[in-house]
Protein backbone atom coordinates (compact mmCIF):
# COMPACT_ATOMS: atom_id res chain seq x y z
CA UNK A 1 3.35 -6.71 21.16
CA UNK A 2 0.95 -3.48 21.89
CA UNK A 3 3.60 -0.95 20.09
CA UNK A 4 3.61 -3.28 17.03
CA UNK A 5 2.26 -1.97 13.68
CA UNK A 6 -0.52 -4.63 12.59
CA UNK A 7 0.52 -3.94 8.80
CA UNK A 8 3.73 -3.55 7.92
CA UNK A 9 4.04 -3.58 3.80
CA UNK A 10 7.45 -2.86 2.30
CA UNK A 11 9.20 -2.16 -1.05
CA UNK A 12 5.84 -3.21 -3.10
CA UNK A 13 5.87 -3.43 -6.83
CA UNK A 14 3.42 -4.02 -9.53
CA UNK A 15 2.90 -4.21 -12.70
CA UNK A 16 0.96 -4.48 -15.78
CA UNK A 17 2.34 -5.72 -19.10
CA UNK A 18 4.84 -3.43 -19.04
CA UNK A 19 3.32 -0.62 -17.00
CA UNK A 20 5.27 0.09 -13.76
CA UNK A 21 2.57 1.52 -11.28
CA UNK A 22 3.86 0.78 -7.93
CA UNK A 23 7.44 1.34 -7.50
CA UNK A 24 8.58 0.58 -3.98
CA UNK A 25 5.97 1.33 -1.81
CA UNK A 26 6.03 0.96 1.58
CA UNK A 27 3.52 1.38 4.51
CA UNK A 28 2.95 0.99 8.08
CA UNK A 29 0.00 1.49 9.92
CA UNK A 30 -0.47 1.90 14.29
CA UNK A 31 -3.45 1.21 15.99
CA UNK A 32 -6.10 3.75 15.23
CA UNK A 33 -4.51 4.28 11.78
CA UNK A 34 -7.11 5.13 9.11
CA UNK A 35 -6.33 4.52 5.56
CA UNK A 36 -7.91 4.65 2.24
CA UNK A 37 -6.90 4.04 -1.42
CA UNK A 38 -8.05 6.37 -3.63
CA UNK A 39 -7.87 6.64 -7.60
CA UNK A 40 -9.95 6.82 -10.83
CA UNK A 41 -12.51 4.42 -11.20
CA UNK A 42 -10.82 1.51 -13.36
CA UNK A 43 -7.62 2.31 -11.97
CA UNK A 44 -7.05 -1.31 -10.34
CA UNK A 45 -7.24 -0.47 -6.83
């Protein structure tokens, strides 16, 4: 269990009406990992 990611996240989608703004996303973070979303303010993060 030590060498397993603690988030694994794959093919994500989303959408608004019909704006696409994911499109398979995938992710997978290690111990120690640091991550961050970033975007315009307003941007639904």
């Amino acid at each position: 269990m030590a060498d397993q990611a603690p988030l694994i996240c794959r093919d994500i989608h989303k959408t608004f009406d019909q704006l696409e703004v994911l499109k398979g996303i995938s992710l997978e973070t290690r111990k120690g990992d640091v991550v961050s979303l970033i975007g315009s303010s307003g941007s639904g993060k």
